[in-house]
Protein backbone atom coordinates (compact mmCIF):
# COMPACT_ATOMS: atom_id res chain seq x y z
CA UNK A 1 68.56 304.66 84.38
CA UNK A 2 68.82 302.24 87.51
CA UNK A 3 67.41 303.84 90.56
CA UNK A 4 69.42 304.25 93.87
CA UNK A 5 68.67 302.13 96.80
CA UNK A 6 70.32 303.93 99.95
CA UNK A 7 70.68 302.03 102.49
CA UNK A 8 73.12 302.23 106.37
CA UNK A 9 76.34 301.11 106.64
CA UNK A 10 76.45 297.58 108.34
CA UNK A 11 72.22 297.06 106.81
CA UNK A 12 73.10 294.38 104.36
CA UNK A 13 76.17 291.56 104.17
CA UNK A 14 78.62 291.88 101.80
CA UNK A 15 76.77 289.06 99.72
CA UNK A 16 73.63 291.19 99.78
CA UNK A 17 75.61 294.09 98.47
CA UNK A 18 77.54 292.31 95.88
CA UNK A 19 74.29 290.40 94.25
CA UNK A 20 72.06 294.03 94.39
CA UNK A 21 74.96 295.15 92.62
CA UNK A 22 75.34 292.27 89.79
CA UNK A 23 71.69 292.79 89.43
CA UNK A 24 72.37 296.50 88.36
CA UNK A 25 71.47 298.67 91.35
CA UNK A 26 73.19 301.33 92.57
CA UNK A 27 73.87 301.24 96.40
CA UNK A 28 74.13 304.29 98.49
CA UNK A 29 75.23 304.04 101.71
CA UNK A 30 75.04 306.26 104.65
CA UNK A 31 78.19 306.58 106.88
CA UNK A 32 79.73 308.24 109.52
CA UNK A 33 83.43 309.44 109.61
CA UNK A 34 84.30 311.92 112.38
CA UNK A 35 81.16 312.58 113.23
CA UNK A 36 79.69 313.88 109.53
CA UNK A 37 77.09 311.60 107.87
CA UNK A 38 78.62 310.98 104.40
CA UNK A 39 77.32 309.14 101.42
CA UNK A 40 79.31 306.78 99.50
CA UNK A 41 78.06 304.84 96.19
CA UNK A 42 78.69 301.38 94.91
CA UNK A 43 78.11 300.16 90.91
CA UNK A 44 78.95 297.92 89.23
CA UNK A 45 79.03 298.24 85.34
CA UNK A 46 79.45 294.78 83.96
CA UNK A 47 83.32 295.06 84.17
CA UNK A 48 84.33 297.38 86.64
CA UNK A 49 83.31 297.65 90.33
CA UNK A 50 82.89 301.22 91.61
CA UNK A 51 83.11 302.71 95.08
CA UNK A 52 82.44 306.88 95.09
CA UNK A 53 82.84 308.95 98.13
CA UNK A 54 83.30 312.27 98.61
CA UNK A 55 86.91 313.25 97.38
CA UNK A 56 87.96 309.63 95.98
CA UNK A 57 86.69 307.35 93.26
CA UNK A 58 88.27 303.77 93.81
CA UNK A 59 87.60 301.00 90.82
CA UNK A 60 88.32 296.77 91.60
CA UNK A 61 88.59 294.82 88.83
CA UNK A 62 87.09 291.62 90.65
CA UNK A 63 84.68 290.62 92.79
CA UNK A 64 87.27 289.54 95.59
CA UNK A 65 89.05 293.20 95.55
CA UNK A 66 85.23 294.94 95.96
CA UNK A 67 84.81 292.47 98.88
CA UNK A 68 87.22 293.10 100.43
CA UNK A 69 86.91 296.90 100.14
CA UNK A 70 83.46 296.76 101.15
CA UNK A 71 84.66 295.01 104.38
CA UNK A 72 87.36 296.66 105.46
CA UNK A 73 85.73 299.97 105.07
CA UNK A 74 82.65 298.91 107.27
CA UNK A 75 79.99 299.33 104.80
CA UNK A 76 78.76 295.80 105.26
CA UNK A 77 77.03 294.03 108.56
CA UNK A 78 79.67 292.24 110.18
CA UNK A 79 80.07 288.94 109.99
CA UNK A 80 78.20 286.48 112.24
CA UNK A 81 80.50 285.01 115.06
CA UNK A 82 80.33 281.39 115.43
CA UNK A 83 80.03 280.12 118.71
């Protein structure tokens, strides 16, 4: 069984998060939603891209649709602003 690497929300880039996920580990991260520290997990199984938190278990069939999940929901470190 892969171990679980927790980790906060915004600690890694979404290219960190996708390639510790193609390399099999689990990612939990540590967020805050109206003021309650939640924990939501990534996977990835080969096929299927996973994203678990509390009450909802959403599934992208591609890299791009995990992306941009993991983005919009703030789990990754924003981009770096170019100047």
């Amino acid at each position: 069984m892969t171990a679980t690497r927790t980790i906060e929300a915004g600690e890694l880039s979404t290219d960190a998060i996708i390639t510790a996920l193609k390399q099999g580990q689990r990612l939990q991260v540590a967020v805050e939603l109206l003021g309650q520290s939640h924990q939501i997990t990534l996977r990835y199984d080969g096929e299927i891209y996973y994203c678990e938190t509390p009450t909802r278990l959403h599934k992208h069939s591609d890299e791009t649709a995990m992306r941009a999940c993991i983005e919009e929901r703030g789990y990754a470190a924003a981009p770096a602003e170019s100047a």
